[in-house]
PDB file of N, CA and C in Angstrom:
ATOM      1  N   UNK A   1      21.247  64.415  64.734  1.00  0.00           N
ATOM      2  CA  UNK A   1      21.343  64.838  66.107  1.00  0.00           C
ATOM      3  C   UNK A   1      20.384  66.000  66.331  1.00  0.00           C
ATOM      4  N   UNK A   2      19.724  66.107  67.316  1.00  0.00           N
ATOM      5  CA  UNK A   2      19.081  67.078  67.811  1.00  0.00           C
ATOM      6  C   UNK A   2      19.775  68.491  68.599  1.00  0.00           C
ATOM      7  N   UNK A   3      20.674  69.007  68.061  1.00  0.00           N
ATOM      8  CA  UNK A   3      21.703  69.994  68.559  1.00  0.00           C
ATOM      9  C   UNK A   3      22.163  69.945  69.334  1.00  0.00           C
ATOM     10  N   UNK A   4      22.883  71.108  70.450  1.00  0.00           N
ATOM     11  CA  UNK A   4      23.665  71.375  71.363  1.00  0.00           C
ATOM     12  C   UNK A   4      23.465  70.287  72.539  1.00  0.00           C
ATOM     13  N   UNK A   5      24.479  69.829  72.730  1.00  0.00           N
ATOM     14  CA  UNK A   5      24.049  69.066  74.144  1.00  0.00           C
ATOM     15  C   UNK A   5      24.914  69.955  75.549  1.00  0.00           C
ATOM     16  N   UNK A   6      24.405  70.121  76.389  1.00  0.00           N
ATOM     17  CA  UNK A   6      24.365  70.353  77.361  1.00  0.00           C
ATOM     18  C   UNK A   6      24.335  70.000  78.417  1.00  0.00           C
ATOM     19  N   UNK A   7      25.390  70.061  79.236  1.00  0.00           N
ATOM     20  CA  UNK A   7      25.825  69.310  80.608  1.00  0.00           C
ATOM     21  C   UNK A   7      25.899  69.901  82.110  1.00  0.00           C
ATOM     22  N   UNK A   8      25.126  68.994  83.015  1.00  0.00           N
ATOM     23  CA  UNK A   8      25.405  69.797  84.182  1.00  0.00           C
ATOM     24  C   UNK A   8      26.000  69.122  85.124  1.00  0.00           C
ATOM     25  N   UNK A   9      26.981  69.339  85.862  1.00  0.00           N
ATOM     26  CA  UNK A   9      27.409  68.236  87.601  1.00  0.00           C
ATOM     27  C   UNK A   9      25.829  68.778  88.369  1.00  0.00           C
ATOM     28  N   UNK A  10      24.911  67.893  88.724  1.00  0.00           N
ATOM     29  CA  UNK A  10      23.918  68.427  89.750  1.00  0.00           C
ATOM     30  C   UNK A  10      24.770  67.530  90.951  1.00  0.00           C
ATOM     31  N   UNK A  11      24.966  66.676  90.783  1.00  0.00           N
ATOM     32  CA  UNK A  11      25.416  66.050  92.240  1.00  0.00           C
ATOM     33  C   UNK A  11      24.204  66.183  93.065  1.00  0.00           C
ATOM     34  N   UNK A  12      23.197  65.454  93.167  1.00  0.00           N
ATOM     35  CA  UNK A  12      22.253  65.171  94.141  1.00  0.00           C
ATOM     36  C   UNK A  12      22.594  64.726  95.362  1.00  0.00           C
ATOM     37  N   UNK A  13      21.840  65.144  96.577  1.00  0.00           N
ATOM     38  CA  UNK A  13      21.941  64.576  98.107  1.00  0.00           C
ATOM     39  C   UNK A  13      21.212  63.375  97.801  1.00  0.00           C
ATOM     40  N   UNK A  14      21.807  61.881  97.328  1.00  0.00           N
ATOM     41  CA  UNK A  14      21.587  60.569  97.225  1.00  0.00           C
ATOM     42  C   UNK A  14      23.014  59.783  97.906  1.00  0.00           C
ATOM     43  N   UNK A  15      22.911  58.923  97.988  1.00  0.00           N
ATOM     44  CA  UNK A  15      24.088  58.093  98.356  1.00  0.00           C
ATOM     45  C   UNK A  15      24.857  57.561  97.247  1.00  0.00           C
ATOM     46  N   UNK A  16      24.684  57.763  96.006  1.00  0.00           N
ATOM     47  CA  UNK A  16      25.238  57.490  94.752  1.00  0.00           C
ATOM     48  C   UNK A  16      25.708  58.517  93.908  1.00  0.00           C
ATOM     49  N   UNK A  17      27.324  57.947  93.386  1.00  0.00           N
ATOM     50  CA  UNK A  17      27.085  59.182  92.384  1.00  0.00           C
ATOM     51  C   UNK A  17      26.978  58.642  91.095  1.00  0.00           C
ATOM     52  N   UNK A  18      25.741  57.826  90.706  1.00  0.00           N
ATOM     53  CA  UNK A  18      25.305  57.566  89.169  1.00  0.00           C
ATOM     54  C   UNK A  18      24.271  58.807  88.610  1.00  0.00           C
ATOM     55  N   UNK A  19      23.996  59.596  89.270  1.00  0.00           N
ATOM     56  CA  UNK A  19      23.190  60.727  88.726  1.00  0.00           C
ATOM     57  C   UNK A  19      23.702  61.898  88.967  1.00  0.00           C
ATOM     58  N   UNK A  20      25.260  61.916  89.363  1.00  0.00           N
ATOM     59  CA  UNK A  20      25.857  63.377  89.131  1.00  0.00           C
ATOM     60  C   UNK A  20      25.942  64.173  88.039  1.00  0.00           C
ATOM     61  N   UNK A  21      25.772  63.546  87.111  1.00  0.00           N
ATOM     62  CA  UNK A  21      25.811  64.560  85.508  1.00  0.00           C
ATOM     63  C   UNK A  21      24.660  64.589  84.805  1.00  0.00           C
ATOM     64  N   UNK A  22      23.962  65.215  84.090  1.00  0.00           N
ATOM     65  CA  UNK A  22      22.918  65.236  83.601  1.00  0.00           C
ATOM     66  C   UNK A  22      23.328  66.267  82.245  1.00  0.00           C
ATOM     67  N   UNK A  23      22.963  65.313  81.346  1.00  0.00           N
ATOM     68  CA  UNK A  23      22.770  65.512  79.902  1.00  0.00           C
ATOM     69  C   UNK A  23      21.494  65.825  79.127  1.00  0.00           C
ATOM     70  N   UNK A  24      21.747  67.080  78.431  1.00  0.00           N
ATOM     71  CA  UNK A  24      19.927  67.390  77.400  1.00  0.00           C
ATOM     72  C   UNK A  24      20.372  67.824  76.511  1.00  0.00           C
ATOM     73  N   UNK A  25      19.450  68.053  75.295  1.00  0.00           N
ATOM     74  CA  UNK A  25      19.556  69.108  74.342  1.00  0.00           C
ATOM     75  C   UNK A  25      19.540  70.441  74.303  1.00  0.00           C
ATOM     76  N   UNK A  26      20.048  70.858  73.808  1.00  0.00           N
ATOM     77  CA  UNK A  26      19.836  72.941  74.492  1.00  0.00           C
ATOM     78  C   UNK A  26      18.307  73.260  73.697  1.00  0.00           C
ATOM     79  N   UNK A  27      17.693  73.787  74.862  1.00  0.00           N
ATOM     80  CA  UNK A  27      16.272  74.026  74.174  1.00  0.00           C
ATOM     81  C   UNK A  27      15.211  73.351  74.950  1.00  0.00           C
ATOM     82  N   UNK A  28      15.195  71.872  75.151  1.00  0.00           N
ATOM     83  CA  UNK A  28      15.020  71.087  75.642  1.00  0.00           C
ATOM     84  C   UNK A  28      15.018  70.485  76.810  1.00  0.00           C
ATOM     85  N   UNK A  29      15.385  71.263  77.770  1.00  0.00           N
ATOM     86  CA  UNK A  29      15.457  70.832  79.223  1.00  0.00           C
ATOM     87  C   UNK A  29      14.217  70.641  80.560  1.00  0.00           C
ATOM     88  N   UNK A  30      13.314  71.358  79.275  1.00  0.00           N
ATOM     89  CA  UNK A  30      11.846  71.235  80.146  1.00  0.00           C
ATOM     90  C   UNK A  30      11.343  70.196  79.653  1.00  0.00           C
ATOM     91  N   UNK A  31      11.031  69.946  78.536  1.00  0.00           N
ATOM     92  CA  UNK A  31      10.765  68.534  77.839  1.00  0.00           C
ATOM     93  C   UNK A  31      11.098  67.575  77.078  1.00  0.00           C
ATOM     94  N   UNK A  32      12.880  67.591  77.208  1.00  0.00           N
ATOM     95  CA  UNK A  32      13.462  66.670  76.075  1.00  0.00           C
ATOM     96  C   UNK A  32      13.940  65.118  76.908  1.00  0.00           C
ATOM     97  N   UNK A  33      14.189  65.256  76.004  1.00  0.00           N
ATOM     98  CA  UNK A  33      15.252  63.367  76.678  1.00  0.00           C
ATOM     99  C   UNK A  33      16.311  64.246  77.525  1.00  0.00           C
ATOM    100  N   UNK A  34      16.367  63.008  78.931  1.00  0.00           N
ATOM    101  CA  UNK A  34      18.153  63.641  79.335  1.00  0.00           C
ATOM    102  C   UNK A  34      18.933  62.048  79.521  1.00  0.00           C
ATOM    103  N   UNK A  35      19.705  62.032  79.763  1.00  0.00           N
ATOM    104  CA  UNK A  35      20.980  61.220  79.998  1.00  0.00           C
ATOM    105  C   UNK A  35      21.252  61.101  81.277  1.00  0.00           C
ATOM    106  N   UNK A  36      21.700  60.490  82.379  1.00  0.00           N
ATOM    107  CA  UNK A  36      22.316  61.003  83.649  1.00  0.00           C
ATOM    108  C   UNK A  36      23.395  59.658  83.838  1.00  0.00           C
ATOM    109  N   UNK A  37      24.570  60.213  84.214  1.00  0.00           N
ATOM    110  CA  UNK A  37      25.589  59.298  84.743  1.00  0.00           C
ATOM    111  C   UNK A  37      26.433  60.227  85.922  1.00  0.00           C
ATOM    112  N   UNK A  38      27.759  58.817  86.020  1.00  0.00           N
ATOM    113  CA  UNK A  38      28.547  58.980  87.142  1.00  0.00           C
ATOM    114  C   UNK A  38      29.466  60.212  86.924  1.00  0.00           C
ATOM    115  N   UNK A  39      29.984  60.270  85.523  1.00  0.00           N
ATOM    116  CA  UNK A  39      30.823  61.522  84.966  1.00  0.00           C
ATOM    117  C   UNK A  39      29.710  61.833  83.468  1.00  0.00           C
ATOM    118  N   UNK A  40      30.358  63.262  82.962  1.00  0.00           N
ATOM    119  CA  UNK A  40      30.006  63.803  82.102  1.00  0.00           C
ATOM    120  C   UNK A  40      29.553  62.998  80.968  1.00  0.00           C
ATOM    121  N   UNK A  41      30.700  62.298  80.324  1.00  0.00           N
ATOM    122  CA  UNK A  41      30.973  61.392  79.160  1.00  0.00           C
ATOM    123  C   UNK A  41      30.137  60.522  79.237  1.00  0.00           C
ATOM    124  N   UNK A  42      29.468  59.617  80.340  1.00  0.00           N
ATOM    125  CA  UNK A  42      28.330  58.810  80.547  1.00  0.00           C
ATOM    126  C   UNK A  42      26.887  59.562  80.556  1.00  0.00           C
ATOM    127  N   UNK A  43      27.003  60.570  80.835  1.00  0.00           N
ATOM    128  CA  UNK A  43      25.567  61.466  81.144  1.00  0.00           C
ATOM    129  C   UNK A  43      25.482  61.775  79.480  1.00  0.00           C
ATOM    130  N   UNK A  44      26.502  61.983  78.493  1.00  0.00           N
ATOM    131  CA  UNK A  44      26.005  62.106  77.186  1.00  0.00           C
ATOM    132  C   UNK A  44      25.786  60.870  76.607  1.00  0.00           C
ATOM    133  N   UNK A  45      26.363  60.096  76.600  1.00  0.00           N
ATOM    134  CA  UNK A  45      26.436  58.517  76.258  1.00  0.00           C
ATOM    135  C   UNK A  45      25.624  58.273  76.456  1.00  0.00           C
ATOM    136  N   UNK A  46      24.589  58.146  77.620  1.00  0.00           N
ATOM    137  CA  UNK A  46      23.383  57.722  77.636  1.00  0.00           C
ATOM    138  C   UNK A  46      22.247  58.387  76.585  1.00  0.00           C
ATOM    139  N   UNK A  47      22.267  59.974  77.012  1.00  0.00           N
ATOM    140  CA  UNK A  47      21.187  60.914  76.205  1.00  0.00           C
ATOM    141  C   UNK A  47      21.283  60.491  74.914  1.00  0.00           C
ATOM    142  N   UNK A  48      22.578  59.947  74.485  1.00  0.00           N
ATOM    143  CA  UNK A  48      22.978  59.670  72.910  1.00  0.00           C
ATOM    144  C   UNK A  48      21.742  58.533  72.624  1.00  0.00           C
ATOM    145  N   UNK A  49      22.155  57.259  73.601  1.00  0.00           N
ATOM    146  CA  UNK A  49      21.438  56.308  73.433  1.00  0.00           C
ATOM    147  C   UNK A  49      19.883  56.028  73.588  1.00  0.00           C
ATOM    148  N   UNK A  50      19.178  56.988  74.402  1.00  0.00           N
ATOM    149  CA  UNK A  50      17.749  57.159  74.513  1.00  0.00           C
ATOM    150  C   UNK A  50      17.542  57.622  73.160  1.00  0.00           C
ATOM    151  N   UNK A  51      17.922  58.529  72.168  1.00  0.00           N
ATOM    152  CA  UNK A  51      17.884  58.808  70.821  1.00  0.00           C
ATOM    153  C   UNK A  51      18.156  58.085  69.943  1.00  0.00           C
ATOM    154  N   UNK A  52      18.484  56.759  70.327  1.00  0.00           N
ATOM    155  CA  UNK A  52      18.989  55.601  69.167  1.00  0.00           C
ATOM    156  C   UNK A  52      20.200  56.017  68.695  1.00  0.00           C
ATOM    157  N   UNK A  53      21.154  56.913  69.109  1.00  0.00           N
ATOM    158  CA  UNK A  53      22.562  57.154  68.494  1.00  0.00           C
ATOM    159  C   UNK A  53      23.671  56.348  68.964  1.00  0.00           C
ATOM    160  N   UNK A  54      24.794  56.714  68.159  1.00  0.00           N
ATOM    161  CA  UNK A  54      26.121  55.584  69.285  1.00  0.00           C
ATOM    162  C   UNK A  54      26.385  57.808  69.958  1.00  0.00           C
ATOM    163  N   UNK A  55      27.814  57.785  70.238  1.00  0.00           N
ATOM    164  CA  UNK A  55      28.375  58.552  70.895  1.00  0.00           C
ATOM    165  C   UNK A  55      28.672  59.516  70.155  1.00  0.00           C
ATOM    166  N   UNK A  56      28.644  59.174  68.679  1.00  0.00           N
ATOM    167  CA  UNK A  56      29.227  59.977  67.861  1.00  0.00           C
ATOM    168  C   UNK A  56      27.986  60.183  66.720  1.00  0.00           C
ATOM    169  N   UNK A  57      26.739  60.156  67.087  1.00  0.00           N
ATOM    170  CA  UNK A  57      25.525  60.433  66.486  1.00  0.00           C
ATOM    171  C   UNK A  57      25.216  59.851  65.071  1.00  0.00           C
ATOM    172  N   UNK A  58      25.345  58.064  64.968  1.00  0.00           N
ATOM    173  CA  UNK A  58      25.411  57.811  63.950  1.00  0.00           C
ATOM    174  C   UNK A  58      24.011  56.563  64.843  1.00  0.00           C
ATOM    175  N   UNK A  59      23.436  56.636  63.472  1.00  0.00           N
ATOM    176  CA  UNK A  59      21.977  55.204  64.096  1.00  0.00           C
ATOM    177  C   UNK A  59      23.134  53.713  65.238  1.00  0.00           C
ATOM    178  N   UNK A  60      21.968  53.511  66.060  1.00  0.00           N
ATOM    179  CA  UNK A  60      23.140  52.104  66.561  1.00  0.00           C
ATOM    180  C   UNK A  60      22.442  51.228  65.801  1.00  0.00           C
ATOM    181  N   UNK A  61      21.727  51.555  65.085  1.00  0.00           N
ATOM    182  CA  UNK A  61      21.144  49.528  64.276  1.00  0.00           C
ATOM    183  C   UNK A  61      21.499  49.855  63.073  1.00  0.00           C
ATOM    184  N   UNK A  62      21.958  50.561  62.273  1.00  0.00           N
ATOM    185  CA  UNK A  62      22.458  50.489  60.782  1.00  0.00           C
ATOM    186  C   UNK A  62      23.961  51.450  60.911  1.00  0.00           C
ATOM    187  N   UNK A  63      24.070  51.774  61.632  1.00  0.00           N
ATOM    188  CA  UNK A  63      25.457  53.101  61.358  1.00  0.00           C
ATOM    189  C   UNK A  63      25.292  54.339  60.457  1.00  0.00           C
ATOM    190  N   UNK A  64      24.444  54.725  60.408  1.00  0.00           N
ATOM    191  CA  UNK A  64      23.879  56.038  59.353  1.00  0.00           C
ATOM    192  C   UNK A  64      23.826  57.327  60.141  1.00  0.00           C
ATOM    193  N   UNK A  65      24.238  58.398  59.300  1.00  0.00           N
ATOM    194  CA  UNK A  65      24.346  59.906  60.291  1.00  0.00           C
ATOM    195  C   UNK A  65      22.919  59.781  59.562  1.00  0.00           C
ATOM    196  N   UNK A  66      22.133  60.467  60.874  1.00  0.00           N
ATOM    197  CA  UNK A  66      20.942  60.918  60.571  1.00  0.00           C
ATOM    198  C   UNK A  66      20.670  61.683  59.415  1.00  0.00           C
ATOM    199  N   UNK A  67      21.712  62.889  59.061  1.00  0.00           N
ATOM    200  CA  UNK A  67      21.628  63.865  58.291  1.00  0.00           C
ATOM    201  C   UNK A  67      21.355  63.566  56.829  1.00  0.00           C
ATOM    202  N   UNK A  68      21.992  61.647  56.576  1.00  0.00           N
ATOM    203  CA  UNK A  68      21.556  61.309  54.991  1.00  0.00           C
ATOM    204  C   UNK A  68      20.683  60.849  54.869  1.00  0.00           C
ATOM    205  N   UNK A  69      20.356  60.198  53.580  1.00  0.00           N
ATOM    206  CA  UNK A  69      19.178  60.042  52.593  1.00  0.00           C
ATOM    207  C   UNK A  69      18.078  59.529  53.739  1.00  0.00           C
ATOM    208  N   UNK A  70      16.497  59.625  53.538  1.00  0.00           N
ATOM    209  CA  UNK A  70      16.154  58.615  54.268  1.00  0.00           C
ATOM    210  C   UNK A  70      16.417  57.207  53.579  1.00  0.00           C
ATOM    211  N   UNK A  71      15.924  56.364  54.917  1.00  0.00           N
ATOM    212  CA  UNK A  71      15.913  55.207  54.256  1.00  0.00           C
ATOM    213  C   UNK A  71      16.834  53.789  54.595  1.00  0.00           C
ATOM    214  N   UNK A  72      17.079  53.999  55.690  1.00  0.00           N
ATOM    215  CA  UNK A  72      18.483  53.052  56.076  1.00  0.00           C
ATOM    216  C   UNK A  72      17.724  51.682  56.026  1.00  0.00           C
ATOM    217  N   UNK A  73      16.496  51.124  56.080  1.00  0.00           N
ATOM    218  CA  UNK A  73      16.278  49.736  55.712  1.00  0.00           C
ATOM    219  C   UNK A  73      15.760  49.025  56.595  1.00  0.00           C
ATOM    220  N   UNK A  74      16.236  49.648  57.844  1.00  0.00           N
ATOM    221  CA  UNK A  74      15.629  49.262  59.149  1.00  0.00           C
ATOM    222  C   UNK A  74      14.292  48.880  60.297  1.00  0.00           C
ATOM    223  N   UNK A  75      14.059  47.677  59.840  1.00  0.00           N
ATOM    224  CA  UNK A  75      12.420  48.355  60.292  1.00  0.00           C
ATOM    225  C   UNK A  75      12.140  48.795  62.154  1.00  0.00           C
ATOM    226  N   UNK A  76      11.877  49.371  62.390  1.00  0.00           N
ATOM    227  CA  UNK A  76      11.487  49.939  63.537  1.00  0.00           C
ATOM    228  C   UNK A  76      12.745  50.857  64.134  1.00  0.00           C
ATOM    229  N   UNK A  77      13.437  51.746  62.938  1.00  0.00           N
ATOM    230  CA  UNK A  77      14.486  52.135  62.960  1.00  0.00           C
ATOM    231  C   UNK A  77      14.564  53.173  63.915  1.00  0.00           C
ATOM    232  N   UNK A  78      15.556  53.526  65.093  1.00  0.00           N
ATOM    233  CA  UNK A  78      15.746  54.350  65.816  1.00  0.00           C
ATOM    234  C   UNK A  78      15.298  55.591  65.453  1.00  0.00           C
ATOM    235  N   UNK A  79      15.921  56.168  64.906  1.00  0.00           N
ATOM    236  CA  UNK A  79      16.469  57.669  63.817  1.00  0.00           C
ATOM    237  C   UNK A  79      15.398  57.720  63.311  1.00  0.00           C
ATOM    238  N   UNK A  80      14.002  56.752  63.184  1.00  0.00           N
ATOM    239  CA  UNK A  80      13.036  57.269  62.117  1.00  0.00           C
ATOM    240  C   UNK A  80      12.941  57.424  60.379  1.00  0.00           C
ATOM    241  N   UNK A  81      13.969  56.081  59.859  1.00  0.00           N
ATOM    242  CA  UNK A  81      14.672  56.328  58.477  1.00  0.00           C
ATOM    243  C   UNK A  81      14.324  55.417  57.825  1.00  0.00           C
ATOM    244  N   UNK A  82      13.481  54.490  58.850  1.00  0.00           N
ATOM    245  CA  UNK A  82      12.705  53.045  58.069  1.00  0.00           C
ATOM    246  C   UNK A  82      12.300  53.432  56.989  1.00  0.00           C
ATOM    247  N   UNK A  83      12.079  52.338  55.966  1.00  0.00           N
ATOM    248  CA  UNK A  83      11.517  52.464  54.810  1.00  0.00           C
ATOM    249  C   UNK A  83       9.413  52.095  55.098  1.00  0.00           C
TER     250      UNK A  83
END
């Protein structure tokens, strides 16, 4: 995982609320990945998934916490762990 995530309600003047929450990395808000959904939990869920993670920061194509060995087997692996 790329650290702290960080959440905001912006609630935009749109007619939708699929971009009321907005999700980033702390650090990162000028140039990182963000997330945006209807509630909080979707605005990270997404940011998770632009990073190739599930929700709980494990690869979605092999199930591996980033943090172990490289190497998960994967070719064109999210996480960057391809062999």
């Amino acid at each position: 995982m790329r650290g702290k995530i960080v959440t905001k309600n912006v609630r935009p003047p749109i007619p939708t609320t699929q971009f009321d929450w907005s999700a980033y990395f702390d650090g990162m808000e000028e140039s990182g990945p963000y997330g945006w959904g209807s509630t909080e939990i979707a605005a990270i869920k997404e940011l998770m998934m632009t990073q190739g993670l599930t929700a709980d920061g494990k690869c979605l194509e092999c199930g591996r916490d980033p943090s172990e060995a490289r190497g998960c087997g994967v070719g064109g692996c999210p996480i960057g762990e391809d062999l």
